[in-house]
C-alpha atoms as a PDB file:
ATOM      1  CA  UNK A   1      84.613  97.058 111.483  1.00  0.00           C
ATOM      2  CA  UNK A   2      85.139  99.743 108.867  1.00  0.00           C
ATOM      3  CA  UNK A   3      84.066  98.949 105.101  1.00  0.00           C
ATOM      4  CA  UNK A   4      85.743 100.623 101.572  1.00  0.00           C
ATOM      5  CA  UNK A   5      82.940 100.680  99.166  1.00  0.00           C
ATOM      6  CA  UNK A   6      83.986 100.835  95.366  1.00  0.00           C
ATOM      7  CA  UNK A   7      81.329 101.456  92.389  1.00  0.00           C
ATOM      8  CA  UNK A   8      81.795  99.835  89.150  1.00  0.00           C
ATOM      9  CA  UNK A   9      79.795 100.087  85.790  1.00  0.00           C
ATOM     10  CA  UNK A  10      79.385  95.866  85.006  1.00  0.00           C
ATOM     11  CA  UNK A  11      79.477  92.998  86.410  1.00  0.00           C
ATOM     12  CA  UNK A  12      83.126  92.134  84.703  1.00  0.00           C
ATOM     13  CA  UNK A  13      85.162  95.504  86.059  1.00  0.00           C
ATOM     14  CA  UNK A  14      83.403  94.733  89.730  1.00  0.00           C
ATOM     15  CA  UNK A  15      84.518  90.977  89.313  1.00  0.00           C
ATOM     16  CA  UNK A  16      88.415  92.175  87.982  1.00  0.00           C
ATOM     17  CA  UNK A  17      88.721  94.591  90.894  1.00  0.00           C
ATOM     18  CA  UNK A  18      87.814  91.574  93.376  1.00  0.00           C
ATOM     19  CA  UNK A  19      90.549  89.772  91.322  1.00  0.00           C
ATOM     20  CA  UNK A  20      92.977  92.238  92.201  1.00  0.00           C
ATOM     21  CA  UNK A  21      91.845  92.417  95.891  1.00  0.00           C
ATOM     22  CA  UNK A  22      92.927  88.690  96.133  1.00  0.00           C
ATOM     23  CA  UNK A  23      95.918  88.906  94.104  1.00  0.00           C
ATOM     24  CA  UNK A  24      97.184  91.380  96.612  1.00  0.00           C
ATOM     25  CA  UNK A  25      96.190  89.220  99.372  1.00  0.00           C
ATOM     26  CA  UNK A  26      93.066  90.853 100.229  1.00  0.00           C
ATOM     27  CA  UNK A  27      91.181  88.321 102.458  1.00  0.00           C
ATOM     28  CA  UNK A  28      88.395  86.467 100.520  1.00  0.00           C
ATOM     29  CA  UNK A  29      86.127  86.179 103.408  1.00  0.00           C
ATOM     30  CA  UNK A  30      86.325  90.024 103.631  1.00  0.00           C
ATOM     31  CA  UNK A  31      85.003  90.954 100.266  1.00  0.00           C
ATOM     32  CA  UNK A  32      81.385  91.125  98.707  1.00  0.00           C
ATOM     33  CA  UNK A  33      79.560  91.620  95.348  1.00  0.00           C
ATOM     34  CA  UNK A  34      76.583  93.753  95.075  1.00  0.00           C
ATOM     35  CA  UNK A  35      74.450  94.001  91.883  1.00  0.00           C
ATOM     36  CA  UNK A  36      70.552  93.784  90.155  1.00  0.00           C
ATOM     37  CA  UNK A  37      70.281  89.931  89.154  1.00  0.00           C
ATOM     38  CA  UNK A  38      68.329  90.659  85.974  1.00  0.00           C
ATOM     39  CA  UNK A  39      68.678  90.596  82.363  1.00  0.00           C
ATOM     40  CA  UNK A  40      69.033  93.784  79.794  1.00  0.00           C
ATOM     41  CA  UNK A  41      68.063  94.626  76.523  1.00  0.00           C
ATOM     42  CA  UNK A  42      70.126  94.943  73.281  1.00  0.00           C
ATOM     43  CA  UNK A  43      70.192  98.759  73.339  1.00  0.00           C
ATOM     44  CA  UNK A  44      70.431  99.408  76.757  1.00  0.00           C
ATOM     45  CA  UNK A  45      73.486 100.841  78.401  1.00  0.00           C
ATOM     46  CA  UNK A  46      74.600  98.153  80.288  1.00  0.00           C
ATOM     47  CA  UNK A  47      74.252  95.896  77.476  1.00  0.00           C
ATOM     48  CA  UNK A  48      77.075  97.931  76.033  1.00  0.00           C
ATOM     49  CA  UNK A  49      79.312  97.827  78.893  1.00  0.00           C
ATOM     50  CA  UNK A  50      78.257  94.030  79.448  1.00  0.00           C
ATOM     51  CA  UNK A  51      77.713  91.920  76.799  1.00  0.00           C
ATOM     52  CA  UNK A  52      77.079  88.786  79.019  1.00  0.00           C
ATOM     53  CA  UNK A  53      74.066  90.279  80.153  1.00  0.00           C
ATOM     54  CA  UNK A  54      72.289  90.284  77.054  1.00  0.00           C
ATOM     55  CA  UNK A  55      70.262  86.486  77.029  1.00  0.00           C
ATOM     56  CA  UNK A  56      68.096  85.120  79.418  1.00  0.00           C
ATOM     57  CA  UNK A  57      70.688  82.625  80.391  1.00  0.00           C
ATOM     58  CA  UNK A  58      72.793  85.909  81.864  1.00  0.00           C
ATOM     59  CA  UNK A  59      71.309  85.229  85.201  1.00  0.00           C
ATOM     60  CA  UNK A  60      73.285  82.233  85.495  1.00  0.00           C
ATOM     61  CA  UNK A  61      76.777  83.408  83.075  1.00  0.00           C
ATOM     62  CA  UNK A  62      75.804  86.031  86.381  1.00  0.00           C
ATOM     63  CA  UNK A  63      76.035  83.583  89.050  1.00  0.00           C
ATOM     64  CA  UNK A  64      78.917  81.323  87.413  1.00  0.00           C
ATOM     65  CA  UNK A  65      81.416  84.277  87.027  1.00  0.00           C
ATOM     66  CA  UNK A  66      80.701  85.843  90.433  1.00  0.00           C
ATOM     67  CA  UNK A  67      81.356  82.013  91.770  1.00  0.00           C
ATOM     68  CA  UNK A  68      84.879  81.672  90.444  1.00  0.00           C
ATOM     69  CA  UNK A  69      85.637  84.842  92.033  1.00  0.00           C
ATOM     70  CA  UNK A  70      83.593  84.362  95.386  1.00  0.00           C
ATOM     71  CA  UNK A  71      82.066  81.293  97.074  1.00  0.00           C
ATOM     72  CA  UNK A  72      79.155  82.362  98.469  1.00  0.00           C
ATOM     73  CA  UNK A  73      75.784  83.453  96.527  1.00  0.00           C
ATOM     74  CA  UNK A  74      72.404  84.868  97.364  1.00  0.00           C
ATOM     75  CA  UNK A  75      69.742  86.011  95.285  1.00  0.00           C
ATOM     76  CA  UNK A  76      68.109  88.547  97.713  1.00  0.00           C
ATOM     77  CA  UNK A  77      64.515  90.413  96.736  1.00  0.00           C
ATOM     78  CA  UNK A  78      64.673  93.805  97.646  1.00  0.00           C
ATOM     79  CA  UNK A  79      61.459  96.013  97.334  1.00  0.00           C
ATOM     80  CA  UNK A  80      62.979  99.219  95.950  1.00  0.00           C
ATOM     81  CA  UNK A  81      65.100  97.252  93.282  1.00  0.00           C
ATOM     82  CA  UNK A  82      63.482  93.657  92.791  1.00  0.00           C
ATOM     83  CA  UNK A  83      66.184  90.921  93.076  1.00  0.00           C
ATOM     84  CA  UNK A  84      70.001  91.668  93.676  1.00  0.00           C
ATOM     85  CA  UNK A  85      72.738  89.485  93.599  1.00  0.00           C
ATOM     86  CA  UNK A  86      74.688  89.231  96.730  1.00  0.00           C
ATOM     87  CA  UNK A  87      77.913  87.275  96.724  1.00  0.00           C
ATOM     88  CA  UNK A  88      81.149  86.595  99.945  1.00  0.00           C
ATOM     89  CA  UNK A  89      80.745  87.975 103.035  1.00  0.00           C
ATOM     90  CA  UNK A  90      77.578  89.808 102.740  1.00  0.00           C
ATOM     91  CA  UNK A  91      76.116  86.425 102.262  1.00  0.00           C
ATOM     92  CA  UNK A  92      77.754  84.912 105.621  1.00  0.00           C
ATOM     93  CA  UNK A  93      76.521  88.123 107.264  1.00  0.00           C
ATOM     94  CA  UNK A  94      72.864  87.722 106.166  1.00  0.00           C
ATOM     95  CA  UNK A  95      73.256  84.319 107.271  1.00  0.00           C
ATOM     96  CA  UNK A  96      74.368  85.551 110.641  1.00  0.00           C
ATOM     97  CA  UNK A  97      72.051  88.298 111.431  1.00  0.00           C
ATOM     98  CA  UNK A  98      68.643  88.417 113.119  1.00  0.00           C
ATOM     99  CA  UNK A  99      66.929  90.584 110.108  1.00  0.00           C
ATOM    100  CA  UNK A 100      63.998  89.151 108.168  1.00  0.00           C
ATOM    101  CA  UNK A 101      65.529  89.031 104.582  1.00  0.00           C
ATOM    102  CA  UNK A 102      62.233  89.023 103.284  1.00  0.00           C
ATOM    103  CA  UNK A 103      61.654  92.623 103.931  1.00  0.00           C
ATOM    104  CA  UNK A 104      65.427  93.938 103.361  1.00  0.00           C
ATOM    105  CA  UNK A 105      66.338  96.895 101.701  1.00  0.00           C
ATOM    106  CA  UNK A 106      69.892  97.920 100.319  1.00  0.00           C
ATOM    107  CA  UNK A 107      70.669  99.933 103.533  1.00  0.00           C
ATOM    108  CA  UNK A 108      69.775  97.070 105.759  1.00  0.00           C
ATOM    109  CA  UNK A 109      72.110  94.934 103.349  1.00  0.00           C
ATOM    110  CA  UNK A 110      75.081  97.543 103.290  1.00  0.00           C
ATOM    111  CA  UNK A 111      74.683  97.557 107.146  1.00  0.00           C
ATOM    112  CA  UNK A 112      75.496  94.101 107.716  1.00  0.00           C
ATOM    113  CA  UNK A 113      79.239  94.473 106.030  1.00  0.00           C
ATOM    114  CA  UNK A 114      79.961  97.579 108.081  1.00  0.00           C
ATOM    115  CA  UNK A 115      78.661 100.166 105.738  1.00  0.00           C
ATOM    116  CA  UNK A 116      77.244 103.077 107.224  1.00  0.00           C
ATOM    117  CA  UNK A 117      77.865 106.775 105.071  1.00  0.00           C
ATOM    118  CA  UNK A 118      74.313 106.678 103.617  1.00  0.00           C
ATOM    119  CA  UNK A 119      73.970 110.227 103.688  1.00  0.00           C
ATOM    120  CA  UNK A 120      76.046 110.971 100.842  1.00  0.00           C
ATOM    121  CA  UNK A 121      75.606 107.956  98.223  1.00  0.00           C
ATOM    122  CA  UNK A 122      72.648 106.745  97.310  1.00  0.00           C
ATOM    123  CA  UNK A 123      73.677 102.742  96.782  1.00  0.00           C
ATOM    124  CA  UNK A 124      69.888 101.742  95.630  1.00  0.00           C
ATOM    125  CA  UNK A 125      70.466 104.653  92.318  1.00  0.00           C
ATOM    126  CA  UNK A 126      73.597 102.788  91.650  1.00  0.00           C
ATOM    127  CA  UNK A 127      72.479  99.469  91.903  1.00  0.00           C
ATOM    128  CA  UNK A 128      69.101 100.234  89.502  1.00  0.00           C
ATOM    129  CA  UNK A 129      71.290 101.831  87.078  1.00  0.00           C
ATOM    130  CA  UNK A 130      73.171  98.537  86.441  1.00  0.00           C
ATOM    131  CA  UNK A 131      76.275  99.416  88.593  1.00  0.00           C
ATOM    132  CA  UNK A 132      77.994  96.484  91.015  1.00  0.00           C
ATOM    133  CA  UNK A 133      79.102  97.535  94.447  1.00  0.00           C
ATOM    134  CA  UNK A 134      82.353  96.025  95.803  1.00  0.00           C
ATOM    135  CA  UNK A 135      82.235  96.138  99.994  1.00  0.00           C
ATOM    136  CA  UNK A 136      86.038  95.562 101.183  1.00  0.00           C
ATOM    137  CA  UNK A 137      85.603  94.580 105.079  1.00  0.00           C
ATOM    138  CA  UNK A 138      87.914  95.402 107.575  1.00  0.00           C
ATOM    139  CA  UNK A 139      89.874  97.290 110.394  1.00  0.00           C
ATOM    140  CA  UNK A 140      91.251 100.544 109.360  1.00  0.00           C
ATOM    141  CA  UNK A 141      94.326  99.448 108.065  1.00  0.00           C
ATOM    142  CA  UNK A 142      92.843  96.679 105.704  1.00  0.00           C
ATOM    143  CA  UNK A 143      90.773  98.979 104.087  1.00  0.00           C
ATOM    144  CA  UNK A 144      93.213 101.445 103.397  1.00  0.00           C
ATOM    145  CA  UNK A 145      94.702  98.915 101.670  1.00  0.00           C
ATOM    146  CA  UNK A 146      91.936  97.995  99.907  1.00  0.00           C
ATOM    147  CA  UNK A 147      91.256 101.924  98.930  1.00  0.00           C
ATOM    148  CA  UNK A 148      94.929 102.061  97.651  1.00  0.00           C
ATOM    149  CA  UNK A 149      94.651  98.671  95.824  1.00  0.00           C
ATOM    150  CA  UNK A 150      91.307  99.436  94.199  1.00  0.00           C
ATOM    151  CA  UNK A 151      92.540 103.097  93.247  1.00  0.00           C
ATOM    152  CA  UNK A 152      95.908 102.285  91.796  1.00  0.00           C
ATOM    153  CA  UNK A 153      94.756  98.974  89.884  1.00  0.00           C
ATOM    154  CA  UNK A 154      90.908  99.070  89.379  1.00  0.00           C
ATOM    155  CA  UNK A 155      89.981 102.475  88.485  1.00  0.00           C
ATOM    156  CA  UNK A 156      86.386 102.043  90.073  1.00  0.00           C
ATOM    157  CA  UNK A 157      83.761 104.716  89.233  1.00  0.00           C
ATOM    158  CA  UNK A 158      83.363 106.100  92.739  1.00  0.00           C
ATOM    159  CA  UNK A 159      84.654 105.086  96.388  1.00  0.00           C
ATOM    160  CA  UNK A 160      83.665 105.684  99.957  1.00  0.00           C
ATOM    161  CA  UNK A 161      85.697 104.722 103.048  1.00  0.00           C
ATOM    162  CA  UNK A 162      83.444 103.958 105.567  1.00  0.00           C
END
């Protein structure tokens, strides 16, 4: 399985781009949401990017709005991050797999949804600077279309065909 890996600076842009992905008939089951489940300050950047993530109650405006767009949810700790919220087929994966959760970090994660250029992007920076990963599953053909759907319509920050 081969994986198209799109960076996004909030939580809204990462949740519009898996929008588009099912507009264009993107399969559901083939698509997962990557981000830090925490809150942010007033004056911090994400705050400024994000405005839902400024009360305490984000954690769950968080979890409702990644819900509508996906139906599967997992608040995963990681030891390099703390907790990240992991949402469609990354969850079924998880579910699926023989790892011990309790000890996962975002590699291990990434790995389960067919991710493997860790060489050249460093997932855990992007994740603890208040980026979302979106992880389009697939054979090569599906995520070329993904890479073409998230390029032309979602403008992510960064991309890597995997």
């Amino acid at each position: 399985m081969k994986s198209t890996v799109a960076i996004y600076d909030s939580h809204i842009s990462a949740l519009e781009a898996i929008e588009v992905l099912k507009d264009k008939c993107y399969p559901p089951d083939q698509l997962s949401l990557i981000g830090q489940a925490k809150t942010f300050s007033e004056n911090s950047p994400q705050m400024k990017k994000d405005p839902s993530l400024k009360t305490n109650s984000s954690a769950g405006m968080l979890i409702d709005s990644t819900l509508n767009v996906l139906t599967r949810l997992r608040i995963l700790p990681i030891g390099e991050i703390g907790f990240i919220l992991g949402a469609g087929a990354i969850v079924t994966s998880l579910a699926s797999s023989d790892l011990d959760i309790t000890s996962l970090g975002v590699i291990d994660i990434l790995k389960t949804v067919g991710v493997n250029k860790f060489e050249t992007v460093n997932y855990s920076s992007f994740l603890k600077d208040g980026r979302f990963i979106v992880v389009a599953q697939g054979d090569e053909d599906e995520t070329q279309k993904a890479k073409n759907i998230l390029c032309n319509c979602a403008k992510p920050l960064g991309m890597v065909i995997d």
